[in-house]
N, C-alpha and C. Protein backbone atom coordinates (compact mmCIF):
# COMPACT_ATOMS: atom_id res chain seq x y z
N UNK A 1 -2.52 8.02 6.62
CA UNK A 1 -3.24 7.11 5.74
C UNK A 1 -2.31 5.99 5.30
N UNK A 2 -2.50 5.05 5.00
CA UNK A 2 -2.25 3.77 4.89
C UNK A 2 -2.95 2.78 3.86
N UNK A 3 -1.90 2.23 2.79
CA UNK A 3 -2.90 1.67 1.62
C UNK A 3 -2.12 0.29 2.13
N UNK A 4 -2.84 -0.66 2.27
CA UNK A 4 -2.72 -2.46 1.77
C UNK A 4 -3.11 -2.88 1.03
N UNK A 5 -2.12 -3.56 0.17
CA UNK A 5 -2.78 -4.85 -1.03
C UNK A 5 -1.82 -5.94 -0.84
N UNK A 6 -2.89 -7.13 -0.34
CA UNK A 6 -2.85 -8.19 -0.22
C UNK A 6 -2.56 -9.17 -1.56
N UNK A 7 -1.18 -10.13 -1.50
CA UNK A 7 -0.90 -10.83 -2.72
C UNK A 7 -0.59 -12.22 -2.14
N UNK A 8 -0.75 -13.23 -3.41
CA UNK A 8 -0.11 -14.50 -2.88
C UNK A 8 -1.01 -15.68 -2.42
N UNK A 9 -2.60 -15.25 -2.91
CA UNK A 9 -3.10 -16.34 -2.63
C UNK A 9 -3.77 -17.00 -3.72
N UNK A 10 -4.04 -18.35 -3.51
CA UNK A 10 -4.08 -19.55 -4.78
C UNK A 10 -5.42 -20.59 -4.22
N UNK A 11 -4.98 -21.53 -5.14
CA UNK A 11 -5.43 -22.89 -5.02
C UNK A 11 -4.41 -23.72 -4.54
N UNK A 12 -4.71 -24.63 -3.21
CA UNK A 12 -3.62 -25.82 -3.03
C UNK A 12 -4.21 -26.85 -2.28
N UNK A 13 -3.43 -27.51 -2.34
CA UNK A 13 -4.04 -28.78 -1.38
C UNK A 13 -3.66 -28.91 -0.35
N UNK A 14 -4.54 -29.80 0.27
CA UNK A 14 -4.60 -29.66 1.81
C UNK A 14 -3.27 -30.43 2.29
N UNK A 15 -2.67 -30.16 3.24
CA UNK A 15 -1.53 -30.56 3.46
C UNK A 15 -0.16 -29.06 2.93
N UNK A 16 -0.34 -28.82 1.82
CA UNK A 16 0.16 -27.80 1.07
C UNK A 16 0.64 -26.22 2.16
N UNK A 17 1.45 -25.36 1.12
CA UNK A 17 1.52 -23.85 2.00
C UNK A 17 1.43 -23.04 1.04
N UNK A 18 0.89 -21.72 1.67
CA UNK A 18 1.02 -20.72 0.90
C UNK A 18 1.33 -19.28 1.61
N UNK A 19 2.33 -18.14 1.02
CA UNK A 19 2.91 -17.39 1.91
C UNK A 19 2.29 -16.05 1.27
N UNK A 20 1.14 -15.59 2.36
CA UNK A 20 0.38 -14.21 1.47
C UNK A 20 1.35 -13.02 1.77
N UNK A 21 1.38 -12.07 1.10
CA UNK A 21 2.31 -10.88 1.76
C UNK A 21 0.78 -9.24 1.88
N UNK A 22 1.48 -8.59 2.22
CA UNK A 22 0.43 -7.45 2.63
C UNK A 22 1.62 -6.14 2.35
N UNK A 23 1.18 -5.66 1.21
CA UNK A 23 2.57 -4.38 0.65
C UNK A 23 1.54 -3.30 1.34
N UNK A 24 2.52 -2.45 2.04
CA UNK A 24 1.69 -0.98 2.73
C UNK A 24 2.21 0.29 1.47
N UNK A 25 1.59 1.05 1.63
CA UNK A 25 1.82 2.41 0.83
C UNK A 25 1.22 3.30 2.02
N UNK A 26 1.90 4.66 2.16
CA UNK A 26 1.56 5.83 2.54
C UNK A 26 2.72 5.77 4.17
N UNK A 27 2.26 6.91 4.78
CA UNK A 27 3.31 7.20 5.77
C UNK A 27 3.26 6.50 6.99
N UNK A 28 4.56 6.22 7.34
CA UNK A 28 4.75 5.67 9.03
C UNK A 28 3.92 4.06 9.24
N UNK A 29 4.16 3.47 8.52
CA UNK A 29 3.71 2.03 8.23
C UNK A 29 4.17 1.31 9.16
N UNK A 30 5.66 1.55 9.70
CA UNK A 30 6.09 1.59 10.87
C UNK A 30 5.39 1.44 12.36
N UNK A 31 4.46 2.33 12.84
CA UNK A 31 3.89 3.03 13.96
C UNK A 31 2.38 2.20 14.18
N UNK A 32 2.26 1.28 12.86
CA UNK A 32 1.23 0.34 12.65
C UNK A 32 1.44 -1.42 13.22
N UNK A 33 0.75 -1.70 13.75
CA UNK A 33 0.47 -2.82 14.36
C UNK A 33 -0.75 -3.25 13.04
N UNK A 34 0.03 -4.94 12.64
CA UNK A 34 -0.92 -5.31 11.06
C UNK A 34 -1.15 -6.82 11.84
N UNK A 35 -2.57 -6.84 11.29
CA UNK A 35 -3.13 -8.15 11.49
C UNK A 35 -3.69 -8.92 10.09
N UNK A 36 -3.97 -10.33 10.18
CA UNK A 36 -4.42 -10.83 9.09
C UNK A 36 -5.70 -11.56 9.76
N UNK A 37 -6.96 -11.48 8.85
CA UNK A 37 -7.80 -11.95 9.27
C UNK A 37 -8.67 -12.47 7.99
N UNK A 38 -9.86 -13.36 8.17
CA UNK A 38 -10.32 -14.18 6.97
C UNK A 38 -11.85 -14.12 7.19
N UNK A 39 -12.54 -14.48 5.97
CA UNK A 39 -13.84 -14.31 6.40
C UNK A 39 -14.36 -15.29 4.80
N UNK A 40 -14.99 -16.63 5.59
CA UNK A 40 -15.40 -17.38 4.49
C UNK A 40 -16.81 -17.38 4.23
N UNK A 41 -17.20 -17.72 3.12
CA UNK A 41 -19.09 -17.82 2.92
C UNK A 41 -19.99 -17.70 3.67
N UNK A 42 -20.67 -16.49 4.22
CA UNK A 42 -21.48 -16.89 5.41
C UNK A 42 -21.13 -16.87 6.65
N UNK A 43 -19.84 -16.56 6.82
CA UNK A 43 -19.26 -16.43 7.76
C UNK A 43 -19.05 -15.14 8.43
N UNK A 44 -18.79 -14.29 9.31
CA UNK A 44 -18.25 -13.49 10.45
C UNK A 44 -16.67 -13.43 9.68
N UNK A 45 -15.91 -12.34 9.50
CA UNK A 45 -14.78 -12.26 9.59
C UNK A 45 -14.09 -12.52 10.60
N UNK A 46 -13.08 -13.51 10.75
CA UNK A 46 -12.30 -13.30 12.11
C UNK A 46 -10.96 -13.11 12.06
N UNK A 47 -10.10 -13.09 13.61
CA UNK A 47 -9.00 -13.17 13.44
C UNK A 47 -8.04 -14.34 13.43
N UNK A 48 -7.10 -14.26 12.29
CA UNK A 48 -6.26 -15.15 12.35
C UNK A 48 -4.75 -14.76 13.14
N UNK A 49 -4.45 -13.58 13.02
CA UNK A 49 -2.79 -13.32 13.75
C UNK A 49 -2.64 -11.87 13.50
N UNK A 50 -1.47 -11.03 14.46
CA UNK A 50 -1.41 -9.98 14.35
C UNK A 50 -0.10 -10.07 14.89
N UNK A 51 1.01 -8.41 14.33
CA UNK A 51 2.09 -8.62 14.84
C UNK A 51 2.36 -7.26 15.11
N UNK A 52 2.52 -6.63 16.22
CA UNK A 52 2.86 -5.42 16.67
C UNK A 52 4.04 -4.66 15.73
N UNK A 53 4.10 -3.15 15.87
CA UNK A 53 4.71 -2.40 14.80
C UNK A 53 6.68 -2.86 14.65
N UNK A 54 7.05 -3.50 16.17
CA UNK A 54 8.34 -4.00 16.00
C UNK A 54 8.60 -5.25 15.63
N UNK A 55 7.96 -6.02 15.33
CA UNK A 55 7.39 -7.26 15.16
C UNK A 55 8.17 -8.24 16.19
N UNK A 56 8.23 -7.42 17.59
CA UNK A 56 8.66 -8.10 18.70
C UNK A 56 7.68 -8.97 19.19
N UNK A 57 6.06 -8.62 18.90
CA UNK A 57 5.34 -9.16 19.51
C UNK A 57 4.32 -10.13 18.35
N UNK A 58 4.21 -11.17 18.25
CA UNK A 58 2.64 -11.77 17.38
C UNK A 58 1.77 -12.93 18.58
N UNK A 59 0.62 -12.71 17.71
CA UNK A 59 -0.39 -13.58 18.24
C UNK A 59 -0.87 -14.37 17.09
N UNK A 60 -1.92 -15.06 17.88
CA UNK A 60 -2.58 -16.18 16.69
C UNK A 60 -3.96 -16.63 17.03
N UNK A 61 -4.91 -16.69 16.51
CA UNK A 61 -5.87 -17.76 16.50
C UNK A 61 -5.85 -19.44 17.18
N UNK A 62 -6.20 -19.81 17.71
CA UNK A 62 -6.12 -20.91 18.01
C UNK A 62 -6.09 -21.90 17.15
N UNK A 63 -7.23 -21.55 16.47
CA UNK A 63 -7.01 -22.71 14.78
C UNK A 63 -6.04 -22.60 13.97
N UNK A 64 -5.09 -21.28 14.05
CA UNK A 64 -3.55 -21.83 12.90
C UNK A 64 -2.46 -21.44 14.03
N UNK A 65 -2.71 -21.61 15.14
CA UNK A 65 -1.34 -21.62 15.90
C UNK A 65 -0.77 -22.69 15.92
N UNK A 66 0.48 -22.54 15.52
CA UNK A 66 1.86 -23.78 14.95
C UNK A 66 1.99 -24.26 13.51
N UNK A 67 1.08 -23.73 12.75
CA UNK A 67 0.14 -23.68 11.37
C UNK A 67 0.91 -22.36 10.37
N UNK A 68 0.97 -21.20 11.09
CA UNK A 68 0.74 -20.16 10.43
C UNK A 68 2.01 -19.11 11.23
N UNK A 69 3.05 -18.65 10.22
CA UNK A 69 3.51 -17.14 11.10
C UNK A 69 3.48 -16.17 10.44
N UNK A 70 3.52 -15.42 11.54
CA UNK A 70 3.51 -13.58 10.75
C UNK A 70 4.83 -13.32 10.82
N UNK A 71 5.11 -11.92 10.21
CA UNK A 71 6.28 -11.77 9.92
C UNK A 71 6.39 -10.04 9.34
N UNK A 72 6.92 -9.14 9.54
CA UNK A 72 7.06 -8.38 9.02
C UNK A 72 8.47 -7.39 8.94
N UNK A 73 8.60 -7.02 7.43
CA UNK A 73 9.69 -6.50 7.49
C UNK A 73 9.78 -5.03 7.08
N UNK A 74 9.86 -4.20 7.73
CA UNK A 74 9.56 -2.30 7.83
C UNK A 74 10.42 -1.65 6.35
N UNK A 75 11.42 -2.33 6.26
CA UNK A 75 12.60 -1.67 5.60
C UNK A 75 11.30 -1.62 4.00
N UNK A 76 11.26 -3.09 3.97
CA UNK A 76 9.94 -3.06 2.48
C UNK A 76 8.72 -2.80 2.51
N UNK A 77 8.39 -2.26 3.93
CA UNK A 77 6.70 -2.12 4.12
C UNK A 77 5.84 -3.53 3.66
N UNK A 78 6.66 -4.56 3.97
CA UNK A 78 5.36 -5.70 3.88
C UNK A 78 5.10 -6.84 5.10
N UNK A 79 4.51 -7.19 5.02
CA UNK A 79 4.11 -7.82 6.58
C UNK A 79 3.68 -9.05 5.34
N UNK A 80 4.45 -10.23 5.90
CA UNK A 80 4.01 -12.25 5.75
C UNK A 80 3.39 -13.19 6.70
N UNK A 81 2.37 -13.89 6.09
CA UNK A 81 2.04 -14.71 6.72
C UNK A 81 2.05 -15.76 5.66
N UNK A 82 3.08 -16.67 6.49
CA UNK A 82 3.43 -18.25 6.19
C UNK A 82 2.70 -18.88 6.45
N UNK A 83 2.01 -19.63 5.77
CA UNK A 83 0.53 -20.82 5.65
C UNK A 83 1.03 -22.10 5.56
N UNK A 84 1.36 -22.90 6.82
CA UNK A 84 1.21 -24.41 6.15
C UNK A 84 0.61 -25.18 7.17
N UNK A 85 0.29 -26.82 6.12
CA UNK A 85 -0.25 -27.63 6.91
C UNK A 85 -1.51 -27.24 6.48
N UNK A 86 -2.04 -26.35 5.49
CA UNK A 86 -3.09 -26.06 5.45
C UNK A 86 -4.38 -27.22 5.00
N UNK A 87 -5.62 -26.57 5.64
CA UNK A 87 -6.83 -27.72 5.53
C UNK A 87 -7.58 -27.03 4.93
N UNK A 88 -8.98 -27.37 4.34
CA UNK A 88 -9.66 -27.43 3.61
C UNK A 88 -10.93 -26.02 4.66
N UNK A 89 -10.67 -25.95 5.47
CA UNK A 89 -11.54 -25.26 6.84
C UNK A 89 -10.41 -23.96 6.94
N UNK A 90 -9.65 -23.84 6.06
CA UNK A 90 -8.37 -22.83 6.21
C UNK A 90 -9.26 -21.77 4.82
N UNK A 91 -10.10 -21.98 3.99
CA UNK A 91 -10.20 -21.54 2.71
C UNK A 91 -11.00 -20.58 2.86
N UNK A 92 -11.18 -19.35 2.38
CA UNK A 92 -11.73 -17.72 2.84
C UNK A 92 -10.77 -16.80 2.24
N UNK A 93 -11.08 -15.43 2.11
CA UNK A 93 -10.55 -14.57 1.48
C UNK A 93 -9.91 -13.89 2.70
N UNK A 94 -8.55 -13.36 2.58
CA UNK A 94 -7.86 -13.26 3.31
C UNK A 94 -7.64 -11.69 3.50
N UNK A 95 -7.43 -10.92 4.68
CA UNK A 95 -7.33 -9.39 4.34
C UNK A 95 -6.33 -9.32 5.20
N UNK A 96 -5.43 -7.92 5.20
CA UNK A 96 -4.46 -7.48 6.10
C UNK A 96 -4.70 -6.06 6.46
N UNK A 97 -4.64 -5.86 7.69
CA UNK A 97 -5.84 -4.24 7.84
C UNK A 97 -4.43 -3.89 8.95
N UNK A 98 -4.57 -2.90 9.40
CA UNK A 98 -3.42 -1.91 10.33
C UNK A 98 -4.02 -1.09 11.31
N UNK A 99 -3.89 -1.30 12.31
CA UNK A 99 -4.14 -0.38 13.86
C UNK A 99 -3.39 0.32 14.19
N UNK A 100 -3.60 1.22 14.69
CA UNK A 100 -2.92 1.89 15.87
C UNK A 100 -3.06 0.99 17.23
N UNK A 101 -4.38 0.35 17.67
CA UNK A 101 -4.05 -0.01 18.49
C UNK A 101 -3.60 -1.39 19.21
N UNK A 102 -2.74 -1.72 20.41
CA UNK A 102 -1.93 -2.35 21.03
C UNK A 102 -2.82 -3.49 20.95
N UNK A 103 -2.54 -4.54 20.76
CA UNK A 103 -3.18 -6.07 20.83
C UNK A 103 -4.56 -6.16 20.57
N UNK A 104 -4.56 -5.32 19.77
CA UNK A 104 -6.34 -5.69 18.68
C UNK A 104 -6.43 -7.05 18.20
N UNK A 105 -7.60 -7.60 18.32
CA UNK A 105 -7.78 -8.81 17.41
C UNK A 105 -8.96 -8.58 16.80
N UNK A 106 -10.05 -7.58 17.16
CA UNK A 106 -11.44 -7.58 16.31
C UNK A 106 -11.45 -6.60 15.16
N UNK A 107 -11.82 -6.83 14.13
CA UNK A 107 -12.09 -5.91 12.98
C UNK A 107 -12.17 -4.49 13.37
N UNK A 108 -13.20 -4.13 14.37
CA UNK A 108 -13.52 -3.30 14.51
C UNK A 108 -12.60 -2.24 14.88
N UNK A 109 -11.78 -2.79 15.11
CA UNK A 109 -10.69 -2.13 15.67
C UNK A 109 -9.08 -1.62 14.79
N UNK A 110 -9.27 -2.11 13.70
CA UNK A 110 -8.27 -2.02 12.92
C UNK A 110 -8.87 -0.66 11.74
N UNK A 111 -8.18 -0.20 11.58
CA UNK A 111 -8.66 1.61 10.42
C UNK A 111 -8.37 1.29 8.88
N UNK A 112 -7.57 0.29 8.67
CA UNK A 112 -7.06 0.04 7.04
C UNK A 112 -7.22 -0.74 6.83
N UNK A 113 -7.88 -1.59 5.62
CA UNK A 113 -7.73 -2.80 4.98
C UNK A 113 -7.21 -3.00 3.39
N UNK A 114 -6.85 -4.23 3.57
CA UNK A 114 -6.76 -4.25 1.84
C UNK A 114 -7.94 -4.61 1.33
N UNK A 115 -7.74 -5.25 0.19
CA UNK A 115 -9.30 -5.57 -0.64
C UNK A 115 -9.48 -7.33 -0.51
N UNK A 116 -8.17 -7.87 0.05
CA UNK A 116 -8.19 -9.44 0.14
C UNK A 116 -7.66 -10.00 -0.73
N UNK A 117 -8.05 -11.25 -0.48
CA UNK A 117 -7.03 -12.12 -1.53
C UNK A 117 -7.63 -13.59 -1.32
N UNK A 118 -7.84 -14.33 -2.33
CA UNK A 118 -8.47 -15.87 -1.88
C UNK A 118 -7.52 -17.18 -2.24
N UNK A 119 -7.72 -17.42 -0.74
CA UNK A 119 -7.70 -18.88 -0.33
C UNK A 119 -8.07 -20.04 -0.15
N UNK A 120 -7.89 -21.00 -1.19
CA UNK A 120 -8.93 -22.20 -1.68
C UNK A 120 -8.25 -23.89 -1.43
N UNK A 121 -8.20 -24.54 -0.01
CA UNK A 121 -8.07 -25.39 -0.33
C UNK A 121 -8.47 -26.46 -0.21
N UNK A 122 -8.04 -27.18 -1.10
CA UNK A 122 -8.55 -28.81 -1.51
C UNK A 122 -8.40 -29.93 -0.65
N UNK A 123 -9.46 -30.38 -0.85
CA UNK A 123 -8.94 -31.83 -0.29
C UNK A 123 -8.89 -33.22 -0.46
C-alpha cells in the first residue's frame, strides 16, 4: 500500500512556474513507477509525465514537453514536477498516482492516487 499527497500548487501567471511535489507513505515506494496527471472542468483526466521507479526513465505529454520535468528522489519518498512557462490551458487539479506497471500513461492503470492539488493560471 502506498499513500500520496500532493503539495505545491497555487495561483500564477502565465509565463510563471510552479514545482508540485508528491510525498509517498507506506512500503517499497521504491518498486513504484509515479506519474502526474491533470484533469480540468469537464474534462477527461489525462496524462502529463511519468518517471519509472529508478528515475532512469521519464516521459511526457506532448503539451508540457520542454515545459515540465519530473524528478524523483527515493531517499525522501517524493517525486517533482517542475512547471514552467506555464499557460493558462496548463490550469486543472493535479494528482500523482503509482504503478507497478512499466510505461503506463492511462489512469487506469495506475493503483494509488493522491487527492490532488490545484493549478490556476492567469493570464
Amino acid at each position: 500500500q502506498v499513500q500520496l499527497v500532493e503539495s505545491g500548487g497555487g495561483l500564477v501567471q502565465a509565463g510563471g512556474s510552479l514545482r508540485l511535489s508528491c510525498a509517498a507513505s507506506g512500503r517499497a515506494f521504491s518498486n513504484y513507477a509515479i506519474g502526474w496527471f491533470r484533469q480540468a472542468p469537464g474534462k477527461e483526466r489525462e496524462f502529463v509525465a511519468r518517471i519509472s521507479w529508478s528515475g532512469g526513465r521519464t516521459d511526457y505529454a506532448d503539451s508540457v514537453k520542454g515545459r515540465f520535468t519530473i524528478s524523483r528522489d527515493n531517499a525522501k519518498h517524493t517525486v517533482y514536477l517542475q512547471m514552467n512557462s506555464l499557460k493558462p490551458e496548463d490550469t486543472a487539479v493535479y494528482y500523482c498516482a503509482a504503478t507497478g506497471v512499466a510505461l503506463a500513461t492511462t489512469p487506469r492503470n495506475y493503483d494509488y492516487w493522491g487527492q490532488g492539488t490545484q493549478v490556476t493560471v492567469s493570464s
